[in-house]
C-alpha atoms as a PDB file:
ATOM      1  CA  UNK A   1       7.720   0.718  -7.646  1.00  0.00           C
ATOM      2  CA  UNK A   2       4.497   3.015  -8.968  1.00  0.00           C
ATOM      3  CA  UNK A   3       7.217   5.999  -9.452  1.00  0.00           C
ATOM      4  CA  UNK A   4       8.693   3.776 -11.645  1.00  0.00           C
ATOM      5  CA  UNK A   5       6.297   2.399 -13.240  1.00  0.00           C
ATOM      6  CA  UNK A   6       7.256  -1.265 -11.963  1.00  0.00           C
ATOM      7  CA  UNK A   7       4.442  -3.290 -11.634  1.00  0.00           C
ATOM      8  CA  UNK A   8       5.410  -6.478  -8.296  1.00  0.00           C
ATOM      9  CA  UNK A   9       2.414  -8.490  -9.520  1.00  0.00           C
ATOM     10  CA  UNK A  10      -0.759  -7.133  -7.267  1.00  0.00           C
ATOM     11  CA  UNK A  11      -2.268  -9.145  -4.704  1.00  0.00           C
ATOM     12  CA  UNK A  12      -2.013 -12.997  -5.778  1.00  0.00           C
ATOM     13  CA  UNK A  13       1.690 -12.738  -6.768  1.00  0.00           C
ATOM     14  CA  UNK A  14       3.113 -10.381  -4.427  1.00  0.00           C
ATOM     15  CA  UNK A  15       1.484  -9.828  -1.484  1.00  0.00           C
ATOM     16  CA  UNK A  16      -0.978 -12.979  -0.495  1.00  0.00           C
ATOM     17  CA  UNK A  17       2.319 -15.045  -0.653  1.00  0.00           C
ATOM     18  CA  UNK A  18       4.744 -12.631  -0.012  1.00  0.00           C
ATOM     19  CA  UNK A  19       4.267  -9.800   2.476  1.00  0.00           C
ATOM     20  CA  UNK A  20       1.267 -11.008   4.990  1.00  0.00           C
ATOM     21  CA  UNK A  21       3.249 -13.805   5.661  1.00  0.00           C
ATOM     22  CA  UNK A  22       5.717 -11.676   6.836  1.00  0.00           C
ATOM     23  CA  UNK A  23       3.793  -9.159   8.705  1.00  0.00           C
ATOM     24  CA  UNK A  24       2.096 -11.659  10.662  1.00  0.00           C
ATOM     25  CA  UNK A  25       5.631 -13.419  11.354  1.00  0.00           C
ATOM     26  CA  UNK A  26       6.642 -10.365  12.212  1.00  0.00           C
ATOM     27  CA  UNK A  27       3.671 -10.061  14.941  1.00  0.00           C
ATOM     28  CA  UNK A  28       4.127 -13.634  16.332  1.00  0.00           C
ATOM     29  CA  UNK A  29       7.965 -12.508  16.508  1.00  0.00           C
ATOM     30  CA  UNK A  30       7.082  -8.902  18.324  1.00  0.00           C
ATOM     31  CA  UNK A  31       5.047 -10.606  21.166  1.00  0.00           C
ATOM     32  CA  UNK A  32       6.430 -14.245  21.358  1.00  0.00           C
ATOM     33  CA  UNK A  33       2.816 -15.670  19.964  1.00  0.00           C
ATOM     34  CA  UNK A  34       1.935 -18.536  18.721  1.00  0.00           C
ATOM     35  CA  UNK A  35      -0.466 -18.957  16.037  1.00  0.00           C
ATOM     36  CA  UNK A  36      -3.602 -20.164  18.343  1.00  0.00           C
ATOM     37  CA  UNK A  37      -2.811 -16.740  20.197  1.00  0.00           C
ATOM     38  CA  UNK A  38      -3.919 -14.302  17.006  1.00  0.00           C
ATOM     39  CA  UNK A  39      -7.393 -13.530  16.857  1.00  0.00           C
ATOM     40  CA  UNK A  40      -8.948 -14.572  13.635  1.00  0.00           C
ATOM     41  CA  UNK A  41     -10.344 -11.121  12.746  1.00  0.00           C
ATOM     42  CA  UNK A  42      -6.994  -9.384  13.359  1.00  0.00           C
ATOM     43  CA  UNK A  43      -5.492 -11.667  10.764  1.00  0.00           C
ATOM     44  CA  UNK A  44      -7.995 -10.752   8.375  1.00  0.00           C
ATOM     45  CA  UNK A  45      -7.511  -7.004   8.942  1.00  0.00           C
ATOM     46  CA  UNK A  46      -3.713  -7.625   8.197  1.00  0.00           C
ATOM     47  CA  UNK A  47      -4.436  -9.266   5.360  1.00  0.00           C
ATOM     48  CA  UNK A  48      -7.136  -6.543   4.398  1.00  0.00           C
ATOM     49  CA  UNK A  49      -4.515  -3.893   5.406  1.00  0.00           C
ATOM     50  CA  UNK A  50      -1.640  -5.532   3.593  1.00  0.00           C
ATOM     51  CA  UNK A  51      -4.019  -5.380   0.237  1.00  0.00           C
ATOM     52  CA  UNK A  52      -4.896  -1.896   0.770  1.00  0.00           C
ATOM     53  CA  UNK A  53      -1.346  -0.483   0.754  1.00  0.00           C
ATOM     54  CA  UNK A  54      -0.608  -1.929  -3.011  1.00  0.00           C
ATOM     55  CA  UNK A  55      -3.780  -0.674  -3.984  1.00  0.00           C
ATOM     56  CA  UNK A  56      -2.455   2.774  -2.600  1.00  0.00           C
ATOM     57  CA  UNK A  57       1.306   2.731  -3.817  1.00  0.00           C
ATOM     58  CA  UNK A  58      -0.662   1.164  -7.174  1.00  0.00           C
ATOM     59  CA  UNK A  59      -3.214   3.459  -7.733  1.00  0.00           C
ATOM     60  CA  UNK A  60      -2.093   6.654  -6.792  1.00  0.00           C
ATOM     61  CA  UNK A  61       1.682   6.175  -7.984  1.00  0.00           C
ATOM     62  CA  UNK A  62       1.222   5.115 -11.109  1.00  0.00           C
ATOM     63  CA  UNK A  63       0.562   8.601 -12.766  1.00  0.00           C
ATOM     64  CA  UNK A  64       4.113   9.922 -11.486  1.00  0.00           C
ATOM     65  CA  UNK A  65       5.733   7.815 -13.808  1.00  0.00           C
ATOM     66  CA  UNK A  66       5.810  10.065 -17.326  1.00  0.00           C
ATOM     67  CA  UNK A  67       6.149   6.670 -19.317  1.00  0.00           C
ATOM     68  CA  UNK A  68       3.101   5.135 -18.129  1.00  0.00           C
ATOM     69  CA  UNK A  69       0.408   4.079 -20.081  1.00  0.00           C
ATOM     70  CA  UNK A  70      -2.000   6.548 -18.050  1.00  0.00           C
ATOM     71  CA  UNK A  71      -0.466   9.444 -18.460  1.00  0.00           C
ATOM     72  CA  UNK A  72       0.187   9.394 -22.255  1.00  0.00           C
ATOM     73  CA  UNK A  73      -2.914   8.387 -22.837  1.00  0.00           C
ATOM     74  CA  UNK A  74      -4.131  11.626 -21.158  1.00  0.00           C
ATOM     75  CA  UNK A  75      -1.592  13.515 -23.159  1.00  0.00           C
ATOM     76  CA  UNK A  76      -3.252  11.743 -25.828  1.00  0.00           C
ATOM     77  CA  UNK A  77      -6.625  12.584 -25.066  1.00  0.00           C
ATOM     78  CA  UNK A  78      -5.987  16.249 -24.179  1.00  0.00           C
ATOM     79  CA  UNK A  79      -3.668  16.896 -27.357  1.00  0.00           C
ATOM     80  CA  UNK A  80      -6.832  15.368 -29.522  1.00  0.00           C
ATOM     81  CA  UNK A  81      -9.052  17.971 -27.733  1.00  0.00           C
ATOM     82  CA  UNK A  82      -6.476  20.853 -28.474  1.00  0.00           C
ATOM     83  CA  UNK A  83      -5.891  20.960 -24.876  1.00  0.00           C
ATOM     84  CA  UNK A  84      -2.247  21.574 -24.893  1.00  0.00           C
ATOM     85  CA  UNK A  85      -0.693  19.324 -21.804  1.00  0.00           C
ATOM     86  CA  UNK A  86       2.610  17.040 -21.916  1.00  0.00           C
ATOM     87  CA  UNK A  87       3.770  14.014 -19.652  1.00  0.00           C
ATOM     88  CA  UNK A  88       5.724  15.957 -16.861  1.00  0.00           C
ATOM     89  CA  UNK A  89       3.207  18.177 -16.432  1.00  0.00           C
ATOM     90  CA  UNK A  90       0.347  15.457 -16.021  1.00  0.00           C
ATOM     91  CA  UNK A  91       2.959  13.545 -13.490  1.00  0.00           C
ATOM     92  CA  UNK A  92       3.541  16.894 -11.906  1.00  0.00           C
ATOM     93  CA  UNK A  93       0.101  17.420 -10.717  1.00  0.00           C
ATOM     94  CA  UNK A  94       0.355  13.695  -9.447  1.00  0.00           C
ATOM     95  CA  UNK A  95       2.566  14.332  -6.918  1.00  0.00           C
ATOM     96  CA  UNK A  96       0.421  16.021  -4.608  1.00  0.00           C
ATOM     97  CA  UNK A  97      -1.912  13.518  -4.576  1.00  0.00           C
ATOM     98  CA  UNK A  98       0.708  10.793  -3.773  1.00  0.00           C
ATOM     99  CA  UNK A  99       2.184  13.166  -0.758  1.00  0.00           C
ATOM    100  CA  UNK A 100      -1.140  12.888   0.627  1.00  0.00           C
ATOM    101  CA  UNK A 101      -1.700   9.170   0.116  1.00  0.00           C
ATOM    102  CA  UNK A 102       1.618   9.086   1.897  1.00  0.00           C
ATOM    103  CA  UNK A 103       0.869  10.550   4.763  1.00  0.00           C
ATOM    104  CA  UNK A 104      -2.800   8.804   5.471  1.00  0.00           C
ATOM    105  CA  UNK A 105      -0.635   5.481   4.855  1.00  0.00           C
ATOM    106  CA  UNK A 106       1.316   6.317   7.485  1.00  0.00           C
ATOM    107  CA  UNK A 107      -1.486   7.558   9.808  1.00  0.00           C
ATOM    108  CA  UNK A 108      -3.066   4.277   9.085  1.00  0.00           C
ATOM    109  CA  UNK A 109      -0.353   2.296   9.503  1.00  0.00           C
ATOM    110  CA  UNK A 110       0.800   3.224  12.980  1.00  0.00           C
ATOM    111  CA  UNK A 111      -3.124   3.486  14.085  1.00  0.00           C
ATOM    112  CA  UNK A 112      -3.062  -0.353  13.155  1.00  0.00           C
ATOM    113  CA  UNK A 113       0.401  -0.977  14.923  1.00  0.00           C
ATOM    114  CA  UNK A 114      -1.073   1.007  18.013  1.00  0.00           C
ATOM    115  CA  UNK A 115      -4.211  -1.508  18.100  1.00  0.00           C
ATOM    116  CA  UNK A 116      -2.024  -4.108  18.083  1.00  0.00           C
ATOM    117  CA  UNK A 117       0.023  -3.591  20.557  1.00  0.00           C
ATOM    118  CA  UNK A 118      -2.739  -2.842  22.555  1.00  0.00           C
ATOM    119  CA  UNK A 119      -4.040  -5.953  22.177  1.00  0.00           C
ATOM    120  CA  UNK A 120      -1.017  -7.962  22.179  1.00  0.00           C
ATOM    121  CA  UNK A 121       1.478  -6.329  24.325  1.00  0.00           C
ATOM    122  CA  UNK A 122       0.333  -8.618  27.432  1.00  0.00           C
ATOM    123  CA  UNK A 123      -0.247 -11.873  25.748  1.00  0.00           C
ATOM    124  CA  UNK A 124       3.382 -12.667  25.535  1.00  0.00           C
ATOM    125  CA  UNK A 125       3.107 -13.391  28.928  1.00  0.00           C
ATOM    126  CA  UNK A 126      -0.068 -15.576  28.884  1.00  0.00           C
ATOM    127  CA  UNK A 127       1.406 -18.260  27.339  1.00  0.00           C
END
């Protein structure tokens, strides 16, 4: 959606209501728990996890987009300084960046899927 320059509303709109209900469904639904069964910190670092990747995709996408606001306001900026740049270029030297921010997302990501099943693997059968 940041490639593209298509904004899904941030955090109250998109993924409070949206997608941390479904990744802790998706947790009770893995191990058979019920609610009373997740620790109240671990829903709080979904949550805080579940922010964090918009803020990523957000942040670091939205300069790939030549259209965006950003970026021609850099071209802007540089053009007004005689500093001769234009849009591809700008979203050009985005995209190693976003490769990056890729990758630790994933590292992060399946380090948080690890501690949970760590943690959870053996409750299914505690209830």
């Amino acid at each position: 959606a940041g490639l593209a320059s298509i904004r899904i509303g941030g955090h109250p709109q998109f993924v409070r209501p949206l997608i941390n209900p479904m990744v802790q469904g998706a947790l009770k639904t893995k191990y058979n728990l019920k609610p009373e069964q997740i620790d109240e910190k671990d829903v709080e670092k979904i949550k805080a996890e579940a922010s964090a990747m918009e803020n990523y995709g957000n942040f670091f996408g939205q300069n790939l987009f030549v259209g965006a606001a950003g970026v021609l306001l850099m071209v802007g900026t540089f053009n007004s300084l005689d500093i001769k740049v234009n849009a591809v270029s700008l979203a050009l030297a985005s995209v190693p960046i976003a490769i990056i921010t890729i990758l630790i997302v994933v590292v992060k990501n399946i380090l948080l899927d690890r501690y949970l099943e760590r943690k959870y693997r053996n409750k299914e059968d505690q209830v």
